[in-house]
PDB file of N, CA and C in Angstrom:
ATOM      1  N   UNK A   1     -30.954  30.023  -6.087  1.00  0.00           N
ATOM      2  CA  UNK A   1     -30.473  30.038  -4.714  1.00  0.00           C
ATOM      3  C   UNK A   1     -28.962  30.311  -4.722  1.00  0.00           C
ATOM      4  N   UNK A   2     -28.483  31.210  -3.740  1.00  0.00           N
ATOM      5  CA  UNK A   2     -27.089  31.659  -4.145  1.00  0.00           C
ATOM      6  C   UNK A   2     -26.375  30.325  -3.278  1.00  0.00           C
ATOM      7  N   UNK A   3     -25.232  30.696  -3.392  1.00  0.00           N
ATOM      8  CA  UNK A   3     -24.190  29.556  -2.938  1.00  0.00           C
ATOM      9  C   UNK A   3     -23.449  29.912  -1.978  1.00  0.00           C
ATOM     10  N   UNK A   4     -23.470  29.121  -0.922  1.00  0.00           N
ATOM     11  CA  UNK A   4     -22.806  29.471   0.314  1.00  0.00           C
ATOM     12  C   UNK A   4     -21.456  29.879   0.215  1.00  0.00           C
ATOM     13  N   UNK A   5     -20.877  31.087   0.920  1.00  0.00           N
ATOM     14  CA  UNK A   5     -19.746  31.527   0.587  1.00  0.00           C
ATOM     15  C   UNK A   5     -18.671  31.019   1.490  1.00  0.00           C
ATOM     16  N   UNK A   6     -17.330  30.785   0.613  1.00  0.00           N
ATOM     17  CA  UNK A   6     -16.268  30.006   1.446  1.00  0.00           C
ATOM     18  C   UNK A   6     -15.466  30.557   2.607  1.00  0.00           C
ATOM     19  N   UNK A   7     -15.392  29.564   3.437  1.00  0.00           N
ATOM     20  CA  UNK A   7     -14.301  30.247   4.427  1.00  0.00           C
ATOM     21  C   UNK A   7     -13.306  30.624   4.788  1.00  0.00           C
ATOM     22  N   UNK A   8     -12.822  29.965   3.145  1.00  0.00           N
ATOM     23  CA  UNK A   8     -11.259  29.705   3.007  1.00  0.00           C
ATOM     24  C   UNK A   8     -10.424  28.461   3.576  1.00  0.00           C
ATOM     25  N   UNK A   9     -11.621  27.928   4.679  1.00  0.00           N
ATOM     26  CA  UNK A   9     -10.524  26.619   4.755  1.00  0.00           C
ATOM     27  C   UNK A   9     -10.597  25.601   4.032  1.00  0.00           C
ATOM     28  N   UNK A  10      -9.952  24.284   4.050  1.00  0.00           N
ATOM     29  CA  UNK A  10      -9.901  23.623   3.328  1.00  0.00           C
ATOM     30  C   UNK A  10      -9.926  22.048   4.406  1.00  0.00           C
ATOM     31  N   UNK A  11     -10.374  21.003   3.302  1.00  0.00           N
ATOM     32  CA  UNK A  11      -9.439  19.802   4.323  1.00  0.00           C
ATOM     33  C   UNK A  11      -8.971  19.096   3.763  1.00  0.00           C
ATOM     34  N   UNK A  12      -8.385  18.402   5.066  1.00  0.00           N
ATOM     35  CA  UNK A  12      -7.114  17.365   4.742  1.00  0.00           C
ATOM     36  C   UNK A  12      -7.683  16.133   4.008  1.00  0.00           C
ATOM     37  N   UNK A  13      -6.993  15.641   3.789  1.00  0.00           N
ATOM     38  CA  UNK A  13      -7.269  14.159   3.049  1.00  0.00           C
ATOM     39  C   UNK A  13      -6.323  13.149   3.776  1.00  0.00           C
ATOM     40  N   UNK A  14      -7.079  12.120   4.406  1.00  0.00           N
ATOM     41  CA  UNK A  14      -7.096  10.873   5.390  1.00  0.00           C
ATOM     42  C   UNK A  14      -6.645  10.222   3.966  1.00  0.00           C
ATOM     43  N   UNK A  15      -4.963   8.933   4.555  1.00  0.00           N
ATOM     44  CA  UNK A  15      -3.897   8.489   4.007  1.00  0.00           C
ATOM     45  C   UNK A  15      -4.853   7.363   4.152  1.00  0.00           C
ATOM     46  N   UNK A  16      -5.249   6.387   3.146  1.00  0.00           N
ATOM     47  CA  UNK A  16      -6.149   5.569   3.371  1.00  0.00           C
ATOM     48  C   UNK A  16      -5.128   4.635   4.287  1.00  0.00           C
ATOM     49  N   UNK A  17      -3.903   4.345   3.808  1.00  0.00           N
ATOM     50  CA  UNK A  17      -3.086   3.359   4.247  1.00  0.00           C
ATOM     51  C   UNK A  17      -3.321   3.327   5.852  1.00  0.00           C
ATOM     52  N   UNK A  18      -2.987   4.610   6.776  1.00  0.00           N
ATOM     53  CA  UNK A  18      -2.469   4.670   7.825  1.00  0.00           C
ATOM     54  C   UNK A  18      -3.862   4.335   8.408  1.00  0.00           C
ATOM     55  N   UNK A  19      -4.761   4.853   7.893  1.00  0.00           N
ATOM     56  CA  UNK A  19      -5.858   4.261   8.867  1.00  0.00           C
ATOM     57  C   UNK A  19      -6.911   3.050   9.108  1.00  0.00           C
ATOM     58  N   UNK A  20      -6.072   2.559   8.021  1.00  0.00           N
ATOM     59  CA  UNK A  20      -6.350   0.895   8.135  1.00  0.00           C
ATOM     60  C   UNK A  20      -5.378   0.428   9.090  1.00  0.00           C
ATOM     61  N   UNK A  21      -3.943   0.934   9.224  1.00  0.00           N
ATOM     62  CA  UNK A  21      -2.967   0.059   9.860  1.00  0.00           C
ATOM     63  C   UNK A  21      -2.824   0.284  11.540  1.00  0.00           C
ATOM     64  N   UNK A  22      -3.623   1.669  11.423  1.00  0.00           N
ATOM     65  CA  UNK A  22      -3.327   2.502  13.249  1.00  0.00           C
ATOM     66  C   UNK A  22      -4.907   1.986  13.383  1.00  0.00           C
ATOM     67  N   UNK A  23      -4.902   2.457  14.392  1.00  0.00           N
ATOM     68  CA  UNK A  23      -6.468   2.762  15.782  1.00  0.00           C
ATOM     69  C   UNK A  23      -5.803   3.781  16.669  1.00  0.00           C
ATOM     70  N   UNK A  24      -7.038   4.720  16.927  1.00  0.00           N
ATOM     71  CA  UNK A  24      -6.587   5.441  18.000  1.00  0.00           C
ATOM     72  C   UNK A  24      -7.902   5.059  19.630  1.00  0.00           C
ATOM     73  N   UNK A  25      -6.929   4.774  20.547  1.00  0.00           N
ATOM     74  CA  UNK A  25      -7.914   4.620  21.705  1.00  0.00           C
ATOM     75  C   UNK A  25      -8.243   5.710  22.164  1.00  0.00           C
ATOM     76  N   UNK A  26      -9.410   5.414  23.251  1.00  0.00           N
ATOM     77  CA  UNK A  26      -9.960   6.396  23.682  1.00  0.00           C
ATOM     78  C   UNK A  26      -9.321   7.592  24.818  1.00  0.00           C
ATOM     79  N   UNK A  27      -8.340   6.775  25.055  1.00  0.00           N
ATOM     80  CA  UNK A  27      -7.218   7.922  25.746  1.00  0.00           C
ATOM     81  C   UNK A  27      -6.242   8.544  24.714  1.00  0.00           C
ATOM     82  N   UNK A  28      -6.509   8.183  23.793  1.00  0.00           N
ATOM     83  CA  UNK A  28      -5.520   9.324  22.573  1.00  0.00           C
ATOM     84  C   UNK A  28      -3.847   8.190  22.043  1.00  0.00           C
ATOM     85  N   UNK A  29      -3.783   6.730  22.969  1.00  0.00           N
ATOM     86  CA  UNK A  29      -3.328   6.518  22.274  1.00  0.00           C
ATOM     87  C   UNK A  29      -3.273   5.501  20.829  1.00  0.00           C
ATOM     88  N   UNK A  30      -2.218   5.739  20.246  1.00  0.00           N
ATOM     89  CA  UNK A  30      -1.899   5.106  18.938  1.00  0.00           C
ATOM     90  C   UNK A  30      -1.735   3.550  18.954  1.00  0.00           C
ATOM     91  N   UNK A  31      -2.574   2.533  18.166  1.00  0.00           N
ATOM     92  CA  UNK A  31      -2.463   1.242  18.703  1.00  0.00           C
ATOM     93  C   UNK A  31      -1.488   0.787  17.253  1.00  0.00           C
ATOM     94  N   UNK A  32      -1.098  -0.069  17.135  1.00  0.00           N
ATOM     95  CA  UNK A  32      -0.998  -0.830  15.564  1.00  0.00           C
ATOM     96  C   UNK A  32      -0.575  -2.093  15.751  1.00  0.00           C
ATOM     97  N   UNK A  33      -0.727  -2.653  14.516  1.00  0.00           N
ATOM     98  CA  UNK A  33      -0.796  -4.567  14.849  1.00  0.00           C
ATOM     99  C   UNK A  33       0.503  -5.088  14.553  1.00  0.00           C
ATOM    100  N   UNK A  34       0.693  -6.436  14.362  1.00  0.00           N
ATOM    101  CA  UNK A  34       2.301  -6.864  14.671  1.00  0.00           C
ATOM    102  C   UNK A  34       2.094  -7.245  12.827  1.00  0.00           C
ATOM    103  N   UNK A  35       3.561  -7.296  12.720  1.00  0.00           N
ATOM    104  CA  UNK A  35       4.125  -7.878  11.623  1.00  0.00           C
ATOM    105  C   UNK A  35       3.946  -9.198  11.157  1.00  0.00           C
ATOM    106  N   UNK A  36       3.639  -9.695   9.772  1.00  0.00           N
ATOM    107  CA  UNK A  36       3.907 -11.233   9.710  1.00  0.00           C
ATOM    108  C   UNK A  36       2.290 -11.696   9.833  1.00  0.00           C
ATOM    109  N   UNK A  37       1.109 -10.583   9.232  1.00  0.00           N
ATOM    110  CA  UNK A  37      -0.127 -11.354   9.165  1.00  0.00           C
ATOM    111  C   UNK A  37      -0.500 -11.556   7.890  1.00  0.00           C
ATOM    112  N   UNK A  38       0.373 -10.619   6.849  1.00  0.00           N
ATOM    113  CA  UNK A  38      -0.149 -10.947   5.453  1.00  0.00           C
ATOM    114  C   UNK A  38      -0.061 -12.376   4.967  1.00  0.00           C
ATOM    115  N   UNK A  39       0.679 -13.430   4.585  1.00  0.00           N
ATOM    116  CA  UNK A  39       0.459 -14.507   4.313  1.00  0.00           C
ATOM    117  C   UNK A  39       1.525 -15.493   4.836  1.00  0.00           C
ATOM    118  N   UNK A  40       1.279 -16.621   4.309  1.00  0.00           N
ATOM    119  CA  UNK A  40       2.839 -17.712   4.353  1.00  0.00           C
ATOM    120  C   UNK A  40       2.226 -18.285   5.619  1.00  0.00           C
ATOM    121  N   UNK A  41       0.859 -18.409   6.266  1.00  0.00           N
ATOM    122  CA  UNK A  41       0.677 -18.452   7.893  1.00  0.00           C
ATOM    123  C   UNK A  41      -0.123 -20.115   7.721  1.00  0.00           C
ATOM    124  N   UNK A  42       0.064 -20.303   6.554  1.00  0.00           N
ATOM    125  CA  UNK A  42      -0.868 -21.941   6.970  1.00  0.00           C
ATOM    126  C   UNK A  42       0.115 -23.274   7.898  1.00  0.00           C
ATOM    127  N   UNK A  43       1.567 -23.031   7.769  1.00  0.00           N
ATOM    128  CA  UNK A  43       2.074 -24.052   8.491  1.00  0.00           C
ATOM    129  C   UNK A  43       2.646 -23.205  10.033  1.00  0.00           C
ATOM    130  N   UNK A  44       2.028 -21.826  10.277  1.00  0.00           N
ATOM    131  CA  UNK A  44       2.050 -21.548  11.808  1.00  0.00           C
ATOM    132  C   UNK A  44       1.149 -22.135  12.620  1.00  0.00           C
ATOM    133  N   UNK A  45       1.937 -22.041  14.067  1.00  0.00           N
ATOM    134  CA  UNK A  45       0.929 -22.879  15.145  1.00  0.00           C
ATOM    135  C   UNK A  45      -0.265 -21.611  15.414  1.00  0.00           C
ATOM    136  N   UNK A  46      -1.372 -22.861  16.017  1.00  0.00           N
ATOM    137  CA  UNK A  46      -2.591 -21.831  16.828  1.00  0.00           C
ATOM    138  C   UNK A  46      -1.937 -20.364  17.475  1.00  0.00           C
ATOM    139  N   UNK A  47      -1.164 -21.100  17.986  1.00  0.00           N
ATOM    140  CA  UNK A  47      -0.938 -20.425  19.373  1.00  0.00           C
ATOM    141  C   UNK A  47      -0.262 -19.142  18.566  1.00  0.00           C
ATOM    142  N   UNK A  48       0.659 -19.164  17.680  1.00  0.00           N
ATOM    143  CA  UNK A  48       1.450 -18.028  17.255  1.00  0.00           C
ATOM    144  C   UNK A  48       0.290 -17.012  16.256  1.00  0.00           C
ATOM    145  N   UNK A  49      -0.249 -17.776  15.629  1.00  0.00           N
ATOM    146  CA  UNK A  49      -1.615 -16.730  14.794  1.00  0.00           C
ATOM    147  C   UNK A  49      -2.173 -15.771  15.783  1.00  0.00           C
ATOM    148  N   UNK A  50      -2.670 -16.378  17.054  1.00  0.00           N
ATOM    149  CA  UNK A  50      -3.536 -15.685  18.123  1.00  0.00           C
ATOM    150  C   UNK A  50      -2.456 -14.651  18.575  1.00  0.00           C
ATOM    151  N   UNK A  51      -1.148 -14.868  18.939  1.00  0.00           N
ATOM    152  CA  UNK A  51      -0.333 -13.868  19.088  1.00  0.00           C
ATOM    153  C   UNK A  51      -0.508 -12.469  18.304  1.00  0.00           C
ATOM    154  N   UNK A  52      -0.446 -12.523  17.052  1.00  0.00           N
ATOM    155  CA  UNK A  52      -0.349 -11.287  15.411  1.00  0.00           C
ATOM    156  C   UNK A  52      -1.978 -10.444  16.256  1.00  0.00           C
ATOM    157  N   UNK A  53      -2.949 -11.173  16.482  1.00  0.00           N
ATOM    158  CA  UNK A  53      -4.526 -10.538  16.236  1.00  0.00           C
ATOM    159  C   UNK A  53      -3.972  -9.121  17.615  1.00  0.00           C
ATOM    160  N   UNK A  54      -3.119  -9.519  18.502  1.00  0.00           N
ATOM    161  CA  UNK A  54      -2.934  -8.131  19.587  1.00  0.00           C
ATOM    162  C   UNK A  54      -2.665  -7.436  18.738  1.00  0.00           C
ATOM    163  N   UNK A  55      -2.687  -6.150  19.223  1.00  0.00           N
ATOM    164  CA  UNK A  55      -2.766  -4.844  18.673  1.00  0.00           C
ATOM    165  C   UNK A  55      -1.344  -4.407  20.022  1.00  0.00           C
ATOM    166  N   UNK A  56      -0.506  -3.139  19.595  1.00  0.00           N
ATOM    167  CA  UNK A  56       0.406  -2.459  20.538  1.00  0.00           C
ATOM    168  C   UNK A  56       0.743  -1.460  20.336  1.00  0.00           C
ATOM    169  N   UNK A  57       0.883  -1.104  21.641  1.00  0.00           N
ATOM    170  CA  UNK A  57       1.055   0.607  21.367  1.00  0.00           C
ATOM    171  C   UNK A  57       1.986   1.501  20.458  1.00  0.00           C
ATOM    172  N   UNK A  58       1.881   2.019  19.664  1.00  0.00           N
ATOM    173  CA  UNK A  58       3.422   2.980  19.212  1.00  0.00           C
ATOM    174  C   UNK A  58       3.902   3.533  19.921  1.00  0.00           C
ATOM    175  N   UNK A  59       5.343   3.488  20.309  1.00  0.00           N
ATOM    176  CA  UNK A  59       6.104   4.204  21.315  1.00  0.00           C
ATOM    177  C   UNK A  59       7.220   5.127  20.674  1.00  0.00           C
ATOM    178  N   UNK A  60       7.422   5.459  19.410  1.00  0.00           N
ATOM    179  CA  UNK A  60       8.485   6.197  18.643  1.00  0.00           C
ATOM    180  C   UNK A  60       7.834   7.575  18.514  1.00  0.00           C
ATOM    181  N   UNK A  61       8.166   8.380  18.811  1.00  0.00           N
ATOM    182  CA  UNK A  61       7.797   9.989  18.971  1.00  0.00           C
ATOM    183  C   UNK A  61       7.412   9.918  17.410  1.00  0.00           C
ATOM    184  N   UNK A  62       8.234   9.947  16.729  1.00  0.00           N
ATOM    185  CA  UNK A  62       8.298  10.526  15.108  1.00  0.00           C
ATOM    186  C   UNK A  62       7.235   9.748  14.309  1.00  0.00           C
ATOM    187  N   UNK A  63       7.089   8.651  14.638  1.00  0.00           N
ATOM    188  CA  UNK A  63       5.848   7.180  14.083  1.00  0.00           C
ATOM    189  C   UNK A  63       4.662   8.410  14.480  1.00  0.00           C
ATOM    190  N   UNK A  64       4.606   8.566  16.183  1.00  0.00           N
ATOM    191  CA  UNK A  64       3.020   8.949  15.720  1.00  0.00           C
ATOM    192  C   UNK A  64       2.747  10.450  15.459  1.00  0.00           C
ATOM    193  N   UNK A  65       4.218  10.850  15.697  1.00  0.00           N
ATOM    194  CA  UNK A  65       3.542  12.549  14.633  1.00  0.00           C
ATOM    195  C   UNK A  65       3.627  12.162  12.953  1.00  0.00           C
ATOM    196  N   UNK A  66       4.068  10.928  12.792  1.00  0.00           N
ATOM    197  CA  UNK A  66       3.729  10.699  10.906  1.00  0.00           C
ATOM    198  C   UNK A  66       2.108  10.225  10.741  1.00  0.00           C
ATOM    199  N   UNK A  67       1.975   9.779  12.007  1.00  0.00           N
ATOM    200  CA  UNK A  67       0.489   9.203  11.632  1.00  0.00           C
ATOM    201  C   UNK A  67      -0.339  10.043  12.057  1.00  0.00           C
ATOM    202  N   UNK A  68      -0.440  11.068  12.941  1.00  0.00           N
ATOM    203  CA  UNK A  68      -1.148  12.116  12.992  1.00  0.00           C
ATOM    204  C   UNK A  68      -1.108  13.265  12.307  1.00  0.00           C
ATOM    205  N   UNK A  69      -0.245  12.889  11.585  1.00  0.00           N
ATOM    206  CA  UNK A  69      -0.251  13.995   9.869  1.00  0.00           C
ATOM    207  C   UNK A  69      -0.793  13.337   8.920  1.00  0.00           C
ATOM    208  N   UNK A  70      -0.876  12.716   8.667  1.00  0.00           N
ATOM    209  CA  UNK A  70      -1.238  11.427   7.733  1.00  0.00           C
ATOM    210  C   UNK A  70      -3.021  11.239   8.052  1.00  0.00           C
ATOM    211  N   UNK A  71      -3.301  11.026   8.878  1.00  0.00           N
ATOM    212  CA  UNK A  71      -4.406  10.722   9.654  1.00  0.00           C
ATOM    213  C   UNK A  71      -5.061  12.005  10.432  1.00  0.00           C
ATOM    214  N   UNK A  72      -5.358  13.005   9.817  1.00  0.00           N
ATOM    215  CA  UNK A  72      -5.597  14.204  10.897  1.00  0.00           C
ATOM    216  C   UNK A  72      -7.253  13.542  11.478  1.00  0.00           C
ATOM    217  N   UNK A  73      -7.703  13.157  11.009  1.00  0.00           N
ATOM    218  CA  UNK A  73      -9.328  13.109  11.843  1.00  0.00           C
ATOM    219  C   UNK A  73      -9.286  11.825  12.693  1.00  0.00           C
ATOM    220  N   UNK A  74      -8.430  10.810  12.460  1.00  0.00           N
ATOM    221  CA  UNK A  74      -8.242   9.797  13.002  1.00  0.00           C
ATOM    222  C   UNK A  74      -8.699   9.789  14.981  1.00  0.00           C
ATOM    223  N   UNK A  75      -9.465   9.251  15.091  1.00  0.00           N
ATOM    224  CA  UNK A  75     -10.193   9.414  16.558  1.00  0.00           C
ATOM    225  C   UNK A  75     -10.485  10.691  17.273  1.00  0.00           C
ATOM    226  N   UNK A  76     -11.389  11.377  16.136  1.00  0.00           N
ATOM    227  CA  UNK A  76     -12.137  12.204  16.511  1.00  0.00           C
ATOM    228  C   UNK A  76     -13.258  11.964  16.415  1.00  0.00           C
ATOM    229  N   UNK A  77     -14.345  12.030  16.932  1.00  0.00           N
ATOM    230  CA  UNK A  77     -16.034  12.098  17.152  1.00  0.00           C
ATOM    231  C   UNK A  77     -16.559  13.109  17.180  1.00  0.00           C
ATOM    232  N   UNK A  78     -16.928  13.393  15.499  1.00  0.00           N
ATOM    233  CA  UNK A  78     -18.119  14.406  16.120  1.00  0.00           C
ATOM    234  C   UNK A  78     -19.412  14.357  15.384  1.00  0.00           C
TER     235      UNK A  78
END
């Protein structure tokens, strides 16, 4: 059986990092979580842990054209 011939394109390769750290919503924008969840959190209050779990928008132009280079398939469906 012959072998399907190429198209010449190629793809990208998804930054594992960025797309653990972003979400993209369903209106296209860029979410990411707050600072200060990796450890050291056993003598924080309730109340400040529940704070970190929000998620917020990126608002720096240059942040989300790094993460939409970084991340090209990132909230696409198909």
């Amino acid at each position: 059986m012959p072998r399907k011939p190429k198209d010449g394109k190629f793809k990208m390769k998804t930054h594992k990092a960025t797309s653990k750290r972003f979400k993209m919503t369903g209106s296209g924008m860029i979410m990411r979580t707050k600072i200060g969840k990796g450890h050291l959190r056993r003598r924080t209050p309730d109340r400040t842990k529940q704070m970190f779990e929000e998620m917020i928008p990126v608002k720096t132009r240059n942040i989300k054209k790094s993460v939409r280079r970084l991340a090209p398939y990132m909230g696409k469906k198909d």
